[in-house]
PDB file of N, CA and C in Angstrom:
ATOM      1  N   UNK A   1     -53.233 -37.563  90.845  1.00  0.00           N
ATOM      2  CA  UNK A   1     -52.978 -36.149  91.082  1.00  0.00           C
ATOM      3  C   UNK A   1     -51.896 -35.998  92.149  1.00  0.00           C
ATOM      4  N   UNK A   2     -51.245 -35.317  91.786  1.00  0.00           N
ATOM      5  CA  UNK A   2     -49.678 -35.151  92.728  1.00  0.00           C
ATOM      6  C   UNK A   2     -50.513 -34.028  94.091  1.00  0.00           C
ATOM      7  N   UNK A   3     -49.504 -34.575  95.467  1.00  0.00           N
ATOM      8  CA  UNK A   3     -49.826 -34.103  96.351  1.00  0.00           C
ATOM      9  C   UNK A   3     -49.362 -32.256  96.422  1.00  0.00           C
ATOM     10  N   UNK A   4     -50.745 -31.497  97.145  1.00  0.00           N
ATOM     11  CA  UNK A   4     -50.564 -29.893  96.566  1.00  0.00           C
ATOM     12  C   UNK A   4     -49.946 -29.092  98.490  1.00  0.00           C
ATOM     13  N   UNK A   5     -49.058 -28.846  98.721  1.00  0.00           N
ATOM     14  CA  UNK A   5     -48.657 -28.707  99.856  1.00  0.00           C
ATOM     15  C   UNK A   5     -49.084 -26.795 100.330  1.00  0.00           C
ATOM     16  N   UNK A   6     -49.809 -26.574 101.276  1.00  0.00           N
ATOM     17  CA  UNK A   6     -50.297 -25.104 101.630  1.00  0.00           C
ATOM     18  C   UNK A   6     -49.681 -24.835 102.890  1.00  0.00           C
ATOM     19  N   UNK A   7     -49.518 -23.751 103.369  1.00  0.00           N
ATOM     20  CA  UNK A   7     -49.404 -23.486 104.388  1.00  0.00           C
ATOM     21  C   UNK A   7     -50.399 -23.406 105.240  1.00  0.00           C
ATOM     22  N   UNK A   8     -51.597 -23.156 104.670  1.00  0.00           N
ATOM     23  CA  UNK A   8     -52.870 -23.267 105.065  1.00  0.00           C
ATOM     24  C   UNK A   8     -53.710 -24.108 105.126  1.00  0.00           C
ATOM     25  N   UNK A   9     -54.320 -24.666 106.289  1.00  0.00           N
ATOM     26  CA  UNK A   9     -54.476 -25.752 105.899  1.00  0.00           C
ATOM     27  C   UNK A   9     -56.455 -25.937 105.580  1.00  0.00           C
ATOM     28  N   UNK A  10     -55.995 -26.335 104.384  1.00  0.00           N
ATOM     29  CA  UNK A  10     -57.447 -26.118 103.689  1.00  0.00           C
ATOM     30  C   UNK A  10     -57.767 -27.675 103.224  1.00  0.00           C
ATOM     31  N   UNK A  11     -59.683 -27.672 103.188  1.00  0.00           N
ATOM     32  CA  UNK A  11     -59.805 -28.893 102.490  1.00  0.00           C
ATOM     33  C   UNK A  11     -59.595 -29.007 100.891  1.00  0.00           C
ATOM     34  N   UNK A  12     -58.941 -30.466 100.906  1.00  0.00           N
ATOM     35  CA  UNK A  12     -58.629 -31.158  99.444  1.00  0.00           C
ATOM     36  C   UNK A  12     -60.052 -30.318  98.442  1.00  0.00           C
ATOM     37  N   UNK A  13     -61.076 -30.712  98.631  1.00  0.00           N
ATOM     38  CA  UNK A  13     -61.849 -30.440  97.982  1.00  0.00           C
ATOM     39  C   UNK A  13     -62.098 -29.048  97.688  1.00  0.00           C
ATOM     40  N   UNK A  14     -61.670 -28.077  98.692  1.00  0.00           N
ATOM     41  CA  UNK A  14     -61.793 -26.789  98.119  1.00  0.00           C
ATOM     42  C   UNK A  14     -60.895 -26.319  97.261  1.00  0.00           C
ATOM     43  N   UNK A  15     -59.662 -26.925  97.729  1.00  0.00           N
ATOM     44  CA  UNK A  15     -59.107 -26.309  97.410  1.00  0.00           C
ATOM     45  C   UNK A  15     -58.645 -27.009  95.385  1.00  0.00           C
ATOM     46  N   UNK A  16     -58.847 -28.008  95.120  1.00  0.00           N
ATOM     47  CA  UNK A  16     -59.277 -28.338  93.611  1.00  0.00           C
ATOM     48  C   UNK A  16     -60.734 -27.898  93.142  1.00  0.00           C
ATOM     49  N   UNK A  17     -61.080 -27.054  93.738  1.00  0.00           N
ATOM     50  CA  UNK A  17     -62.681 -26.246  93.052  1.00  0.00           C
ATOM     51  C   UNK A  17     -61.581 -24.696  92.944  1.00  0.00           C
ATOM     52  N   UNK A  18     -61.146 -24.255  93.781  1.00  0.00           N
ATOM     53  CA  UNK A  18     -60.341 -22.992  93.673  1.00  0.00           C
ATOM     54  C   UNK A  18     -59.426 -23.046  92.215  1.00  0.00           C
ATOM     55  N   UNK A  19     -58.950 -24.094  92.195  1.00  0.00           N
ATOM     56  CA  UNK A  19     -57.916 -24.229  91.301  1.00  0.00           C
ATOM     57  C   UNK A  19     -58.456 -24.490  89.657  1.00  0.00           C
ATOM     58  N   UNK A  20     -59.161 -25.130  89.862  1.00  0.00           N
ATOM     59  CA  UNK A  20     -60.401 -25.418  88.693  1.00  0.00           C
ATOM     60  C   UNK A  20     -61.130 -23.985  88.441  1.00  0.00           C
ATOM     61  N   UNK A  21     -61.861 -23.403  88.891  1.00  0.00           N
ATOM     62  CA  UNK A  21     -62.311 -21.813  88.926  1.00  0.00           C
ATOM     63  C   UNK A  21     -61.596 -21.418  87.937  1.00  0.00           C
ATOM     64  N   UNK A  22     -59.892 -21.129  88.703  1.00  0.00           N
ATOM     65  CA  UNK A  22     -58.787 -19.902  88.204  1.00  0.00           C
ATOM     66  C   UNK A  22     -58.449 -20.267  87.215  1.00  0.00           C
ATOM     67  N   UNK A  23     -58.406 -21.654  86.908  1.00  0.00           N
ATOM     68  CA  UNK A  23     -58.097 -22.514  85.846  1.00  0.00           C
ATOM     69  C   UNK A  23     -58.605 -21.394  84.590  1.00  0.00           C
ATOM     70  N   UNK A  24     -60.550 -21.908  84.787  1.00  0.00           N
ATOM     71  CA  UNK A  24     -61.608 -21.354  83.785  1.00  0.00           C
ATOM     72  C   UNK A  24     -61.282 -19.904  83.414  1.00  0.00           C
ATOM     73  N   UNK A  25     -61.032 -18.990  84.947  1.00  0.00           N
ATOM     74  CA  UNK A  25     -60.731 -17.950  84.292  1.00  0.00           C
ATOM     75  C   UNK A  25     -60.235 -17.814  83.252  1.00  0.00           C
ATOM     76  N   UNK A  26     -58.793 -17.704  83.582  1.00  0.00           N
ATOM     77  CA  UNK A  26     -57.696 -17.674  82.639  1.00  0.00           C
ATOM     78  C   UNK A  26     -57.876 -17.647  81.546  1.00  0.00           C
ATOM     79  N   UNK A  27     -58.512 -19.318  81.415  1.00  0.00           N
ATOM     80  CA  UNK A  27     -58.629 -19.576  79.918  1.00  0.00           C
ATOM     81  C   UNK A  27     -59.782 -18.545  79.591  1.00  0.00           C
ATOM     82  N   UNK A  28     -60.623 -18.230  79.895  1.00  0.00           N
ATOM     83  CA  UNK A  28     -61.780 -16.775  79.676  1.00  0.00           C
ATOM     84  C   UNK A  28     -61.128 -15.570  78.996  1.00  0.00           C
ATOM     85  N   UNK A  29     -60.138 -15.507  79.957  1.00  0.00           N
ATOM     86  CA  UNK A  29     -59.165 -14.214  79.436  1.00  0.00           C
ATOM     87  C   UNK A  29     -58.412 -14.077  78.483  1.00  0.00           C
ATOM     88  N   UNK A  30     -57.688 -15.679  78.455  1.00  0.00           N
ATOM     89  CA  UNK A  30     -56.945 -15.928  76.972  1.00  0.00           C
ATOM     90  C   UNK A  30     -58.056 -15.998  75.603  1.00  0.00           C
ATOM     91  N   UNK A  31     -58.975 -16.348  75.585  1.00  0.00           N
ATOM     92  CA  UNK A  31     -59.681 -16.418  74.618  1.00  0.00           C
ATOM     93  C   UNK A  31     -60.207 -14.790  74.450  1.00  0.00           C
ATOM     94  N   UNK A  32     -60.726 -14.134  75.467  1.00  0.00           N
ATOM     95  CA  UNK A  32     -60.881 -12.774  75.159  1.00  0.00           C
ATOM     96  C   UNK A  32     -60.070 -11.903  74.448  1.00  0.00           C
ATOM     97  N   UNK A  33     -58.248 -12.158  74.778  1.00  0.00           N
ATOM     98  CA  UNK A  33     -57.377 -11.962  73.962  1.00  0.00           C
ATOM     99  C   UNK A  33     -57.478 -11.860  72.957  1.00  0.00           C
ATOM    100  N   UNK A  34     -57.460 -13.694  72.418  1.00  0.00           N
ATOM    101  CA  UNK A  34     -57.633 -13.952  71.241  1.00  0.00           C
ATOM    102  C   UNK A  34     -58.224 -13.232  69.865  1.00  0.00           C
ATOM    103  N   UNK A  35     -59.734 -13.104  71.025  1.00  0.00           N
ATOM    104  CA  UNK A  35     -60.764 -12.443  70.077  1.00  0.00           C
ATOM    105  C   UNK A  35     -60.261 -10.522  69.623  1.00  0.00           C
ATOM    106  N   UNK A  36     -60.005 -10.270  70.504  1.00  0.00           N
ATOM    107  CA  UNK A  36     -59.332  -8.751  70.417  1.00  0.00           C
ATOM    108  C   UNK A  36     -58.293  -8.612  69.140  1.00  0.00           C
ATOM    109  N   UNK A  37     -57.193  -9.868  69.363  1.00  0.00           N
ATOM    110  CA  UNK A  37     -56.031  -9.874  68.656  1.00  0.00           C
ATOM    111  C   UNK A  37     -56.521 -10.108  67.668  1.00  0.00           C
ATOM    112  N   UNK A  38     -57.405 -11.138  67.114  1.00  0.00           N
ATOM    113  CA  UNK A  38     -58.132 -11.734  65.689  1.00  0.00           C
ATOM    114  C   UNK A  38     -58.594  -9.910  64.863  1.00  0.00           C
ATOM    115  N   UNK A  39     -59.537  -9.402  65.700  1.00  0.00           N
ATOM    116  CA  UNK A  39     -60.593  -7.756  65.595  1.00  0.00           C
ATOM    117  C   UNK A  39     -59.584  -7.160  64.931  1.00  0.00           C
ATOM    118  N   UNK A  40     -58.018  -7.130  65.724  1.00  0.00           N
ATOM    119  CA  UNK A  40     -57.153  -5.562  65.827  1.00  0.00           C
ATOM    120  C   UNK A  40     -56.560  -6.147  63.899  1.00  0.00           C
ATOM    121  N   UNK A  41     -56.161  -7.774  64.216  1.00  0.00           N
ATOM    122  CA  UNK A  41     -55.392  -8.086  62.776  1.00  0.00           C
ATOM    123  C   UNK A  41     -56.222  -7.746  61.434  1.00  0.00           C
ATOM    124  N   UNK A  42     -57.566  -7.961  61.130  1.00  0.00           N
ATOM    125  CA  UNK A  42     -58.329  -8.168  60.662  1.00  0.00           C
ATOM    126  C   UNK A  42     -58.618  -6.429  60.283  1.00  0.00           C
ATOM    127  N   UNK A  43     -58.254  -5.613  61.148  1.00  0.00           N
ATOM    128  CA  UNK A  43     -58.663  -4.159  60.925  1.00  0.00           C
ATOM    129  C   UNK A  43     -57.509  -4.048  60.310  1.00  0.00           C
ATOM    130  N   UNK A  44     -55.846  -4.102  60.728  1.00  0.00           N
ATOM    131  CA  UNK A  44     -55.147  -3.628  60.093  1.00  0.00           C
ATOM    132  C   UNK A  44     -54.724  -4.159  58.601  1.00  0.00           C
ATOM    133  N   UNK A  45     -55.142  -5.626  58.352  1.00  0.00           N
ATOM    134  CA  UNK A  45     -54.452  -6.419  57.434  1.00  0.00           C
ATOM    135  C   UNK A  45     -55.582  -6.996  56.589  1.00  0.00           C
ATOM    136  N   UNK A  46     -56.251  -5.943  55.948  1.00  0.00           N
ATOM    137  CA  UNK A  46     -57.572  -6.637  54.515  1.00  0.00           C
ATOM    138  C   UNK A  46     -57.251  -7.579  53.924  1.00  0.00           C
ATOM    139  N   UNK A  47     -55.827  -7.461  53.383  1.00  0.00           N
ATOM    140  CA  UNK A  47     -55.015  -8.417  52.241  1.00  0.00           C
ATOM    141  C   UNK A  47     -55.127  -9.768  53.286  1.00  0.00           C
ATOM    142  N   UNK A  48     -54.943  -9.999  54.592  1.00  0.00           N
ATOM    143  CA  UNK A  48     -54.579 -11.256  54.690  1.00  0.00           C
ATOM    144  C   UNK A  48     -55.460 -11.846  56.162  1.00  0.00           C
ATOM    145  N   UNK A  49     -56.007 -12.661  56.296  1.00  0.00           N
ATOM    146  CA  UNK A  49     -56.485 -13.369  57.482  1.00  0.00           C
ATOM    147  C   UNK A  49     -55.878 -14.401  57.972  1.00  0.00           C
ATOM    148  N   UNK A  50     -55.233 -13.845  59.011  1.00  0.00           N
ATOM    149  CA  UNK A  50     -54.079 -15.297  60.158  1.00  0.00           C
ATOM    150  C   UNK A  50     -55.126 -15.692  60.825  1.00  0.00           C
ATOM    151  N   UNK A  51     -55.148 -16.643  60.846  1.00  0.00           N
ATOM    152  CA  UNK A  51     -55.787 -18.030  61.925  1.00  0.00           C
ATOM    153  C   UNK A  51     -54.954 -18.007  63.077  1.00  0.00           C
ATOM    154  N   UNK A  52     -55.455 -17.224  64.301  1.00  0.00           N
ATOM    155  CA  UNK A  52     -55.167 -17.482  65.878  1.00  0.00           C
ATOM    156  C   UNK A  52     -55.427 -19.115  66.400  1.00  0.00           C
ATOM    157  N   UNK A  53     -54.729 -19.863  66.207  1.00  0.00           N
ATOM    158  CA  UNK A  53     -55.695 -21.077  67.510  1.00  0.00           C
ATOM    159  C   UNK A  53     -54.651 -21.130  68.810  1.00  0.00           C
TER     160      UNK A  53
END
């Protein structure tokens, strides 16, 4: 793992639990997307089902 430089000076270990967290978010949010975008296509387009991955 490449060295992470702060101005703050925080422990290693918190600060890869912080980063790991925001990580999970994210990906939470992108998949929530997903699911929205899959709902909205699926309402407008009967004729056809796109596969999001």
């Amino acid at each position: 793992m490449e060295e992470i430089y702060t101005f703050a000076v925080v422990p290693k270990t918190k600060q890869q639990i912080f980063f790991l967290v925001k990580r999970r978010r994210v990906k939470e949010k992108l998949d929530e997307l997903k699911q929205i975008i899959a709902r909205k296509i699926r309402v407008n387009d009967h004729n056809c089902f796109y596969e999001i991955s």
